[in-house]
C-alpha atoms as a PDB file:
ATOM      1  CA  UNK A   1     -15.661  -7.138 -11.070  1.00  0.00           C
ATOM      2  CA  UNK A   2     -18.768  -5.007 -10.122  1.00  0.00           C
ATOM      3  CA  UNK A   3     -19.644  -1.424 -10.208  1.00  0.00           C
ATOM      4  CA  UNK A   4     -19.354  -1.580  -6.547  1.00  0.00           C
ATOM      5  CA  UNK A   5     -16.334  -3.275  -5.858  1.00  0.00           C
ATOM      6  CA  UNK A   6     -14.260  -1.202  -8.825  1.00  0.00           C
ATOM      7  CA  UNK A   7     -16.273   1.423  -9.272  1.00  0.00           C
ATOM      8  CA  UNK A   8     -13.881   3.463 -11.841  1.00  0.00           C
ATOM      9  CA  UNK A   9     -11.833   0.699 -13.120  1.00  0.00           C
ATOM     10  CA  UNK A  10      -8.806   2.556 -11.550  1.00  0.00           C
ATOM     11  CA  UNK A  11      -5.123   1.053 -10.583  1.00  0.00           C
ATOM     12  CA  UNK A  12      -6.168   2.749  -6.888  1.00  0.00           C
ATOM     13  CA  UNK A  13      -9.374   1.477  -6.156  1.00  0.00           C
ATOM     14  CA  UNK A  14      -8.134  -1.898  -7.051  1.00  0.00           C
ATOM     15  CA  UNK A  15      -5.331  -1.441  -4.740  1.00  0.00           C
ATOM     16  CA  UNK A  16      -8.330  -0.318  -2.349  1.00  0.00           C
ATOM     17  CA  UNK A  17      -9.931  -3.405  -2.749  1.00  0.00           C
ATOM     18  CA  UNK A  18      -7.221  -5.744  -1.906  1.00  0.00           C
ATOM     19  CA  UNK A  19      -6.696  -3.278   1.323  1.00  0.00           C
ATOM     20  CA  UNK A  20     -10.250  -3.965   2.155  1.00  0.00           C
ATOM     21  CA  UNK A  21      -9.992  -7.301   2.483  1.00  0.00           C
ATOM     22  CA  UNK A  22      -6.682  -7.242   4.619  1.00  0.00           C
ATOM     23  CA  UNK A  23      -4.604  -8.347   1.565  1.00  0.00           C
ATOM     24  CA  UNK A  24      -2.044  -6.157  -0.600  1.00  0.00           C
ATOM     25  CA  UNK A  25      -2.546  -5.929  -4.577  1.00  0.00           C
ATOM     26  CA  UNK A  26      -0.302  -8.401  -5.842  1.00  0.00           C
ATOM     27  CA  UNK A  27       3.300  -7.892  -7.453  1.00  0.00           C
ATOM     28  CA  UNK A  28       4.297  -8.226 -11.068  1.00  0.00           C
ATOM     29  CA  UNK A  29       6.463 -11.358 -10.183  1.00  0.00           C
ATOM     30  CA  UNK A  30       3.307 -13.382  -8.126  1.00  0.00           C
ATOM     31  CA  UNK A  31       1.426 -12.949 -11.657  1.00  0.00           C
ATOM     32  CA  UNK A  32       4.270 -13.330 -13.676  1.00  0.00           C
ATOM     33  CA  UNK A  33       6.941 -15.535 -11.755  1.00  0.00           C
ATOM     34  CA  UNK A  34       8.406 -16.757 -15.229  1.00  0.00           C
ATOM     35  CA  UNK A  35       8.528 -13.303 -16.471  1.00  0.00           C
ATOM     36  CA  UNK A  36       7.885 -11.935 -20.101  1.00  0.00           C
ATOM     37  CA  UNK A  37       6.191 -14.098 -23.042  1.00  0.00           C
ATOM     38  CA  UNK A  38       4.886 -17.003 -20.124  1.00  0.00           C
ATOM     39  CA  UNK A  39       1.553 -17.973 -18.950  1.00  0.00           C
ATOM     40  CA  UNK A  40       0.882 -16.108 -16.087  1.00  0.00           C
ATOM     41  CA  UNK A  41       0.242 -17.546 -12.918  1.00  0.00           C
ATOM     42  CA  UNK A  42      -3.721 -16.526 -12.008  1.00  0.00           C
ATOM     43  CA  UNK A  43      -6.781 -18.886 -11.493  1.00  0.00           C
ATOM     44  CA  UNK A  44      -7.915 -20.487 -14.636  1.00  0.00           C
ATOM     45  CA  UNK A  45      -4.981 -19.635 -16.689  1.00  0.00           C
ATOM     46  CA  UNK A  46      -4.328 -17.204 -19.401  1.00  0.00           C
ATOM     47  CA  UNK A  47      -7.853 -15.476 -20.687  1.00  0.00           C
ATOM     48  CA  UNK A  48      -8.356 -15.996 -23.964  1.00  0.00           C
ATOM     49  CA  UNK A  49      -8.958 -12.348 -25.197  1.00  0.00           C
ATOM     50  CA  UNK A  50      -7.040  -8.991 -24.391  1.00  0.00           C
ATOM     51  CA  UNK A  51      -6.977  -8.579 -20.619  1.00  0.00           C
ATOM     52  CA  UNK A  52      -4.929  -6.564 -18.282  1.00  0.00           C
ATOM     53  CA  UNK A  53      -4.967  -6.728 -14.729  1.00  0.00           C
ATOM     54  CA  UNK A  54      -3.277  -4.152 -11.747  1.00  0.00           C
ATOM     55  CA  UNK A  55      -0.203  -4.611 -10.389  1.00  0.00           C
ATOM     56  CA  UNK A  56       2.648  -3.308  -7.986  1.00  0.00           C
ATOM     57  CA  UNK A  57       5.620  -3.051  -9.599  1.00  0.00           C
ATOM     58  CA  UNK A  58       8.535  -3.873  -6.495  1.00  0.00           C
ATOM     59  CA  UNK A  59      11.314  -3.321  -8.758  1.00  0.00           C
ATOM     60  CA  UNK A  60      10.763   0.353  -9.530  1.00  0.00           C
ATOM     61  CA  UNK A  61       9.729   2.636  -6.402  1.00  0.00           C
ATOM     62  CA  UNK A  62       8.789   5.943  -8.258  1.00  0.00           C
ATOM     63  CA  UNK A  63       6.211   3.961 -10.651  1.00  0.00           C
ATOM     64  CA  UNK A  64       4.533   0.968  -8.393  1.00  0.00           C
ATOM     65  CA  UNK A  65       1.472   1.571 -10.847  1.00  0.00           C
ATOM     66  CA  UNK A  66       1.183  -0.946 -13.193  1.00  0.00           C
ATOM     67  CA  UNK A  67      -0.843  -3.386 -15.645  1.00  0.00           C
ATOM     68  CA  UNK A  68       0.107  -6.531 -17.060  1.00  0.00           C
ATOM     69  CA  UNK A  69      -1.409  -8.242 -19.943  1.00  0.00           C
ATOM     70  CA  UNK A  70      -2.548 -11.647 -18.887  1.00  0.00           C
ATOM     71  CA  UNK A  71      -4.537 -12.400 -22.071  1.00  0.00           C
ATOM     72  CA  UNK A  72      -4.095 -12.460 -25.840  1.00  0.00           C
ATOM     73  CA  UNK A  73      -3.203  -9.526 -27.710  1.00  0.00           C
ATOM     74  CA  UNK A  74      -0.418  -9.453 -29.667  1.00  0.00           C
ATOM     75  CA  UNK A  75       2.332 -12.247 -30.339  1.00  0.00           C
ATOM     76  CA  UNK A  76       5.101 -12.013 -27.196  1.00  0.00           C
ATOM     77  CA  UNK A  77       2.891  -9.832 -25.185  1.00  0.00           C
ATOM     78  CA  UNK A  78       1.897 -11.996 -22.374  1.00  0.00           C
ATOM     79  CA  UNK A  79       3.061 -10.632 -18.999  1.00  0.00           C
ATOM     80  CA  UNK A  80       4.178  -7.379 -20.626  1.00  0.00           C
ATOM     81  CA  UNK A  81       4.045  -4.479 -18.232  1.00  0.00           C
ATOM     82  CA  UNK A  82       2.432  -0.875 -19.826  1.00  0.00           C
ATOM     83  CA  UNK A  83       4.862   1.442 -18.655  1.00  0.00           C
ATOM     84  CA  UNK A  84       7.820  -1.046 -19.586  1.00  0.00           C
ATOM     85  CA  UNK A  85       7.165  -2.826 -22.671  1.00  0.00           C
ATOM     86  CA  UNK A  86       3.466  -2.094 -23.979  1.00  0.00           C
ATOM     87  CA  UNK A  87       0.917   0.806 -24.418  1.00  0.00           C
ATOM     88  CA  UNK A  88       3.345   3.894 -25.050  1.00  0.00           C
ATOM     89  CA  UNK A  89       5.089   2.950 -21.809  1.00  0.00           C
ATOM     90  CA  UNK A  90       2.468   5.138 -19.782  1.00  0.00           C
ATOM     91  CA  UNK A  91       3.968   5.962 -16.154  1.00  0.00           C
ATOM     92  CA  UNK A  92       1.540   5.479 -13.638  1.00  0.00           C
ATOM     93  CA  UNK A  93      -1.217   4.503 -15.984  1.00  0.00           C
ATOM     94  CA  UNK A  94      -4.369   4.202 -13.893  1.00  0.00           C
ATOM     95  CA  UNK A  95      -6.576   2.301 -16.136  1.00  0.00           C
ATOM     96  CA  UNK A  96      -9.514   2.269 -18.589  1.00  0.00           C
ATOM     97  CA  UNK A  97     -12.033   3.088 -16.537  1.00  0.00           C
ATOM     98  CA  UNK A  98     -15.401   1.224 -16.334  1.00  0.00           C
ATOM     99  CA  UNK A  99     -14.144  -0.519 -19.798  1.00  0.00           C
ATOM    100  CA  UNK A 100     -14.505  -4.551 -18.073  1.00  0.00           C
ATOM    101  CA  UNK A 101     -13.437  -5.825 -21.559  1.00  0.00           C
ATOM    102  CA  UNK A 102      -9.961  -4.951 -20.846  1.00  0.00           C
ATOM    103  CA  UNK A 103      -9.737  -4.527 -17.023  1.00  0.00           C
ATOM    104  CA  UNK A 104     -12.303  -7.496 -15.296  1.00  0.00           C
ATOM    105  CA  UNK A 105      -9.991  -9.121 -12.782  1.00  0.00           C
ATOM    106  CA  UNK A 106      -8.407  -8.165 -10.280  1.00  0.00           C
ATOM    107  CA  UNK A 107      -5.502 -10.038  -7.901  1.00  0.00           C
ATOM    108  CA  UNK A 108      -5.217  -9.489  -4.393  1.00  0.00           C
ATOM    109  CA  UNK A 109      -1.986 -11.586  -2.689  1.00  0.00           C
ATOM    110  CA  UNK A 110      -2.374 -13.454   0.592  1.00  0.00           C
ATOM    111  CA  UNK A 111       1.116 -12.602   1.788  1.00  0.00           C
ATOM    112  CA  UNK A 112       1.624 -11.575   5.068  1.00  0.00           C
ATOM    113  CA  UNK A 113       5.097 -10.381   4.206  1.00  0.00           C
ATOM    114  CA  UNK A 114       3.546  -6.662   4.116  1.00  0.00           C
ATOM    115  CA  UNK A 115       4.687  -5.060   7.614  1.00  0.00           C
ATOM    116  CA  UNK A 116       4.301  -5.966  11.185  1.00  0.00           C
ATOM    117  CA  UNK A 117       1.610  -2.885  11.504  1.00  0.00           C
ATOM    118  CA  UNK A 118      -1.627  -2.297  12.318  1.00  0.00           C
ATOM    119  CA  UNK A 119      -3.742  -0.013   9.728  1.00  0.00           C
ATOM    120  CA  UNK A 120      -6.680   2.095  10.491  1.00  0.00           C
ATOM    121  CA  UNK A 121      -8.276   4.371   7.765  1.00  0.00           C
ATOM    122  CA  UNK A 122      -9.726   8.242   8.516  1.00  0.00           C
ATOM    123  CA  UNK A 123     -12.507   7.088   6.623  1.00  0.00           C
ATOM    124  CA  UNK A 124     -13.692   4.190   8.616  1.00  0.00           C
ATOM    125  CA  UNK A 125     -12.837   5.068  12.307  1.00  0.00           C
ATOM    126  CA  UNK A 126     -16.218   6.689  13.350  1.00  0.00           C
ATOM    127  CA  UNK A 127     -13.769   9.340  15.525  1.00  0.00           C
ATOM    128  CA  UNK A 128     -14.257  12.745  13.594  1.00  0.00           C
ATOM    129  CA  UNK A 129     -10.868  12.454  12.790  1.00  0.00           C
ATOM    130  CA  UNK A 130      -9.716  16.157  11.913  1.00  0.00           C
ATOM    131  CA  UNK A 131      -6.315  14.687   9.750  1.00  0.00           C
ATOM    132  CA  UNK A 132      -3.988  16.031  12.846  1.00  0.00           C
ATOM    133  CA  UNK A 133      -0.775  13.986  13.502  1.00  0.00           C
ATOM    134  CA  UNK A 134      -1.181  13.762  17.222  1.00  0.00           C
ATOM    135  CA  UNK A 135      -5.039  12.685  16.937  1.00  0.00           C
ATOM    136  CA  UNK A 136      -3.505   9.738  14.780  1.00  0.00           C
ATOM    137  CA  UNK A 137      -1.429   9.041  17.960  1.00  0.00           C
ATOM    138  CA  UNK A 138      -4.229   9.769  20.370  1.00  0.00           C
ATOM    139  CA  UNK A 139      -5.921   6.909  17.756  1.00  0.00           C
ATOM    140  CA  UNK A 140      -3.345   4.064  18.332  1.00  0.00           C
ATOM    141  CA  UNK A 141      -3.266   4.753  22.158  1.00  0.00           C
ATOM    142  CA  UNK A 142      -6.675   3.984  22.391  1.00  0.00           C
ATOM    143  CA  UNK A 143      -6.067   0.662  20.565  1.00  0.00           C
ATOM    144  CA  UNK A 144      -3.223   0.090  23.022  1.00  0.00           C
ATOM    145  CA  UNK A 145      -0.737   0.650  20.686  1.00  0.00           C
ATOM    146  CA  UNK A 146       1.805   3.144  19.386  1.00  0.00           C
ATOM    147  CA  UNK A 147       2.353   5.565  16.167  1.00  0.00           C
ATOM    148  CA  UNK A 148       4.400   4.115  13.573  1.00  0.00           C
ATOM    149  CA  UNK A 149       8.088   6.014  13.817  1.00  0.00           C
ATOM    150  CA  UNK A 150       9.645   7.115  10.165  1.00  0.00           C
ATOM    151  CA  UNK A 151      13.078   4.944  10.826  1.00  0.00           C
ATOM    152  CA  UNK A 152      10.700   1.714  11.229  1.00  0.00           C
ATOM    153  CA  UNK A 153       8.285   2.754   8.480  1.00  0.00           C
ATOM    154  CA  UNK A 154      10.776   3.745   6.291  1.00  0.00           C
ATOM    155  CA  UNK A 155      14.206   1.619   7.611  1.00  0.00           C
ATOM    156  CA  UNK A 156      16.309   2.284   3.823  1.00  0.00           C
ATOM    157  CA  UNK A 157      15.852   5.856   4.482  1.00  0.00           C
ATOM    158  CA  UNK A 158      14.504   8.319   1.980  1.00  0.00           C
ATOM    159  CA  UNK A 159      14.044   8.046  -1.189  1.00  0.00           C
ATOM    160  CA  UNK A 160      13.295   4.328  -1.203  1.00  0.00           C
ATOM    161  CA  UNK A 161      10.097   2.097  -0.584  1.00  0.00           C
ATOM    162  CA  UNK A 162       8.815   2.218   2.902  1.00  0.00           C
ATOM    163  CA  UNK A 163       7.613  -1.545   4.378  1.00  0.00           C
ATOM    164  CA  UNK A 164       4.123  -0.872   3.688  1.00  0.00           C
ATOM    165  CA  UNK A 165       2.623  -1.222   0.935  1.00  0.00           C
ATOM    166  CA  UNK A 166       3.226   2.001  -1.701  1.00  0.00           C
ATOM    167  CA  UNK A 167       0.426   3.823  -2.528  1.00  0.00           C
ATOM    168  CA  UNK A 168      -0.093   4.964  -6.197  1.00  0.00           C
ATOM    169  CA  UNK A 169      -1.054   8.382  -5.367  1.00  0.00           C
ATOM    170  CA  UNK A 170       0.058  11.640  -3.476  1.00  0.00           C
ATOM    171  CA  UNK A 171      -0.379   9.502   0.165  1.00  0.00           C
ATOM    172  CA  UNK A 172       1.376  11.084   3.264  1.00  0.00           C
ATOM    173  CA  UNK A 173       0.871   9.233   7.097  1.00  0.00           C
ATOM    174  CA  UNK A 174       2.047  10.362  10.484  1.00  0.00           C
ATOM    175  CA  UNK A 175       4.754   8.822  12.347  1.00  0.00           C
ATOM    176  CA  UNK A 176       7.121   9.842  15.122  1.00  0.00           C
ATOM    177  CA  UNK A 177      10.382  10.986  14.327  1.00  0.00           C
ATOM    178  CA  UNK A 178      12.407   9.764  16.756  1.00  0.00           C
ATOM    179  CA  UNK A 179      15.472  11.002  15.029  1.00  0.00           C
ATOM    180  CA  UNK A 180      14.465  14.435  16.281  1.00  0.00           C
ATOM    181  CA  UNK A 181      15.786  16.098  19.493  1.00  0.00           C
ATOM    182  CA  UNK A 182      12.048  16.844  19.975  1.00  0.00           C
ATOM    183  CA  UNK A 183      11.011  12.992  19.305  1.00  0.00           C
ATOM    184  CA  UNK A 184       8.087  15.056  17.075  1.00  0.00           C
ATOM    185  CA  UNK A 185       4.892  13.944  15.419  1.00  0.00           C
ATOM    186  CA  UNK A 186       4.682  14.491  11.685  1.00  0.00           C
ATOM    187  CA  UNK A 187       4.161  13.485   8.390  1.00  0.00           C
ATOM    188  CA  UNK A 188       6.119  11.150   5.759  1.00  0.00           C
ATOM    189  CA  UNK A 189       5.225  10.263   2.401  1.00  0.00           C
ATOM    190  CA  UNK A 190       4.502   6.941   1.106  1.00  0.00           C
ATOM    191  CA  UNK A 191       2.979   7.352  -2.022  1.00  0.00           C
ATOM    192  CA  UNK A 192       3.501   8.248  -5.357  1.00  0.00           C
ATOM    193  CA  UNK A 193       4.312  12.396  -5.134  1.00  0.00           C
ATOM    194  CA  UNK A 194       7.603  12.917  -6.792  1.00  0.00           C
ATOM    195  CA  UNK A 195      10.234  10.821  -8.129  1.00  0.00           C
ATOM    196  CA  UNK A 196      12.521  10.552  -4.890  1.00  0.00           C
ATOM    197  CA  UNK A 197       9.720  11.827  -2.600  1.00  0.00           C
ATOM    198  CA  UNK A 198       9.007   8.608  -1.107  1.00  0.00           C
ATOM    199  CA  UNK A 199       9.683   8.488   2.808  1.00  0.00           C
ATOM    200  CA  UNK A 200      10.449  12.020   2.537  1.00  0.00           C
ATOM    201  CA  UNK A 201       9.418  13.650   5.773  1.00  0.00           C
ATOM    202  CA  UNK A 202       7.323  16.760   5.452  1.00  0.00           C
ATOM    203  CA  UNK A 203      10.294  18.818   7.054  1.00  0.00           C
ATOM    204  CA  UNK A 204      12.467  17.962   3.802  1.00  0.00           C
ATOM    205  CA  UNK A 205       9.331  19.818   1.872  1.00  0.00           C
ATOM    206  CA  UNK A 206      10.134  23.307   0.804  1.00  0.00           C
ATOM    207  CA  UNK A 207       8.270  25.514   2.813  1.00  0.00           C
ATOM    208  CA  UNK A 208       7.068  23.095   5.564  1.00  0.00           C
ATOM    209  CA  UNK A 209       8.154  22.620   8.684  1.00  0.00           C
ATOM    210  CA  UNK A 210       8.214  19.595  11.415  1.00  0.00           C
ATOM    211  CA  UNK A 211       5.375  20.974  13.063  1.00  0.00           C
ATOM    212  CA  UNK A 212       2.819  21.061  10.235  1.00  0.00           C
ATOM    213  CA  UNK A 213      -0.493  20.201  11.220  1.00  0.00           C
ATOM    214  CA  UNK A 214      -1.865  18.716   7.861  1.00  0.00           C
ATOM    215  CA  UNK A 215      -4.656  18.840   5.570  1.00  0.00           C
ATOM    216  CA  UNK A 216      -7.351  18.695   8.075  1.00  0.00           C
ATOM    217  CA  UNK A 217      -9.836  15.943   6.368  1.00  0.00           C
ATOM    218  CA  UNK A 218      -8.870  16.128   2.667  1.00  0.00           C
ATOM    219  CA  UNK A 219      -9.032  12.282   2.535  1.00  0.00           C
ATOM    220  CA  UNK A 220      -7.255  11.940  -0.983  1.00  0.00           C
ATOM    221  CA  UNK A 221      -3.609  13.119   1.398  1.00  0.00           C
ATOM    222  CA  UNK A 222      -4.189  11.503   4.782  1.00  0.00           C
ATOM    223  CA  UNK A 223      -6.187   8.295   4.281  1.00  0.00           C
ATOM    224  CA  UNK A 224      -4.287   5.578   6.449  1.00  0.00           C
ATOM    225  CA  UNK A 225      -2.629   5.561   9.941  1.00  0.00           C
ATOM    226  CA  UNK A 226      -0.078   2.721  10.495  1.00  0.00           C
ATOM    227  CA  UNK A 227       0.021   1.915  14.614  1.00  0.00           C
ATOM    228  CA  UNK A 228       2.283  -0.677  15.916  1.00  0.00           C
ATOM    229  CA  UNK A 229       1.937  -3.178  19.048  1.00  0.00           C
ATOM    230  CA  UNK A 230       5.060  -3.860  21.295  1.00  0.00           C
ATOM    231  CA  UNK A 231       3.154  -5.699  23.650  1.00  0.00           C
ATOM    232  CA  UNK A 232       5.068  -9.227  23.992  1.00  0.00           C
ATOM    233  CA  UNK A 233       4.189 -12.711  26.026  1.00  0.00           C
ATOM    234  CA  UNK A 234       5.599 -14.818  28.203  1.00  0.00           C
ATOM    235  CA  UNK A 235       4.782 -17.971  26.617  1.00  0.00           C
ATOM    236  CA  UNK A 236       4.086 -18.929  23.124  1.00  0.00           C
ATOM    237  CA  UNK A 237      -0.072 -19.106  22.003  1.00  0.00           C
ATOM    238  CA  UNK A 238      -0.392 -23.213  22.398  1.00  0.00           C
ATOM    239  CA  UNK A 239      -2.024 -22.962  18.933  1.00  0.00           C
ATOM    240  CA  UNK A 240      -1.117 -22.480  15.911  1.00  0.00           C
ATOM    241  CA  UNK A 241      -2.368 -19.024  15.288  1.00  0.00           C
ATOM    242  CA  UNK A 242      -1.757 -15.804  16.931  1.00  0.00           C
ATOM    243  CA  UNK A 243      -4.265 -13.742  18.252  1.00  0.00           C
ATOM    244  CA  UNK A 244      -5.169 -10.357  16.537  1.00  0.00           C
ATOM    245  CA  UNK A 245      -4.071  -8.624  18.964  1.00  0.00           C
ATOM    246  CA  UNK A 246      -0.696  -9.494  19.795  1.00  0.00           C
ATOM    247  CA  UNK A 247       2.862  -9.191  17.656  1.00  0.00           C
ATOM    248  CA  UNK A 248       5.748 -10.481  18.769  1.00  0.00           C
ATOM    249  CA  UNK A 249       8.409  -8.045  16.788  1.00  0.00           C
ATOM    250  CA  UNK A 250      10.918 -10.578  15.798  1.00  0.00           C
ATOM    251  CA  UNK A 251       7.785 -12.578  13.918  1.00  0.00           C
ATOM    252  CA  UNK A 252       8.564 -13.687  10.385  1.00  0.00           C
ATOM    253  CA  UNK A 253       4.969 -13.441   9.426  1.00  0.00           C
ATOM    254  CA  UNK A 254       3.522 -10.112  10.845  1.00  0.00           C
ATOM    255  CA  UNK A 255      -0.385  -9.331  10.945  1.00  0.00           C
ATOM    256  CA  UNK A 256      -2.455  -7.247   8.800  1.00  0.00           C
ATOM    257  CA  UNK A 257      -5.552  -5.814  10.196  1.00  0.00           C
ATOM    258  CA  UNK A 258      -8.041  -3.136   8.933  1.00  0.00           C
ATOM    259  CA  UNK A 259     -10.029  -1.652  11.149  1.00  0.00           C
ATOM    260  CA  UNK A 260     -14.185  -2.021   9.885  1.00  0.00           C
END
């Protein structure tokens, strides 16, 4: 990888990356589908020298940050995970920083298993986003679509992994809350915070109520706004692809798109 497309070496800006390009950072079990002590499954095999590349760890919701060795290092460390088996057992280990020698590849998965929503960043919409819930909405209205609401985003409740993809830092997103008597706007967390924090509404936060307004346009806290199309058709596409612009919700295969 180059300076510019990992510019710290970090478990984040590799998940970045893979967001970047419409794909998700790909899960301990694509690299490894044999599991511990196997040749993992990446393009040209296993390196030939210590290497450790990012991935999301599915199995453990309160630590998706993870690394797997994918190279040689030490006899039955192939496909070892840091914070299970190797390194200490670091939780949330972010990386080595600009060290390539140990962290020069990185894995993005063509799935489209991720969610049937649409994401936009605060960073690229030219819209002088101020980080307010209800400008998110006012966002996927002008996309002709809707706000994401917390019993889709998050449908196990709280506590467990919402259907988008978990971020590996303190991440929180508007949604509607349709639960409420109010059907309000606010925010839900679906990063890495606390261990149990994830889909926790901002109401559940000590100190915080329903109708808190956010954190303005501190970037590292609001970065991403999921919106969701319920626009349906008739008739089926006579191709074999759908547009970008349409979701049908009972799709097996939902759409990824980030906005540019």
């Amino acid at each position: 990888m180059t300076a510019d497309t990992w510019p710290d070496g970090t478990w984040n800006k590799a998940d970045e990356h893979c967001r970047a390009k419409g794909k998700q950072l790909c899960d301990y079990k694509k690299v490894c589908p044999k599991g511990r002590s196997h040749a993992p499954a990446i393009p040209g095999g296993q390196k030939k020298y210590e290497m450790w590349t990012p991935v999301r760890n599915a199995e453990d919701s309160n630590n998706p940050v993870e690394w797997v060795q994918v190279g040689t290092r030490e006899k039955g460390d192939l496909c070892c995970l840091i914070s299970s088996d190797c390194h200490g057992q670091v939780k949330n280990f972010q990386g080595w920083g600009k060290v390539k020698s140990f962290n020069g590849f990185i894995y993005c998965s063509l799935d489209k298993v991720i969610h049937r929503f649409y994401v936009f960043s605060f960073q690229k919409e030219d819209l002088h986003l101020g980080g307010l819930p209800l400008e998110a909405a006012l966002l996927c209205d002008s996309k002709g679509m809707q706000l994401a609401d917390w019993a889709e985003l998050c449908p196990k409740g709280k506590g467990k992994n919402s259907v988008v993809p978990q971020l590996g830092k303190d991440m929180w997103t508007p949604v509607v809350n349709s639960g409420d008597v109010n059907n309000s706007i606010q925010w839900v967390q679906v990063g890495l915070r606390l261990e149990g924090d994830i889909c926790k509404l901002i109401s559940d936060v000590p100190g915080h109520t329903e109708n808190f307004k956010g954190w303005g346009e501190l970037r590292p806290y609001t970065e991403y706004i999921y919106c969701r199309n319920n626009k349906t058709v008739d008739n089926e596409p006579k191709s074999g692809t759908l547009p970008r612009s349409w979701i049908h919700l009972g799709a097996l295969l939902p759409l990824l798109y980030i906005a540019h």
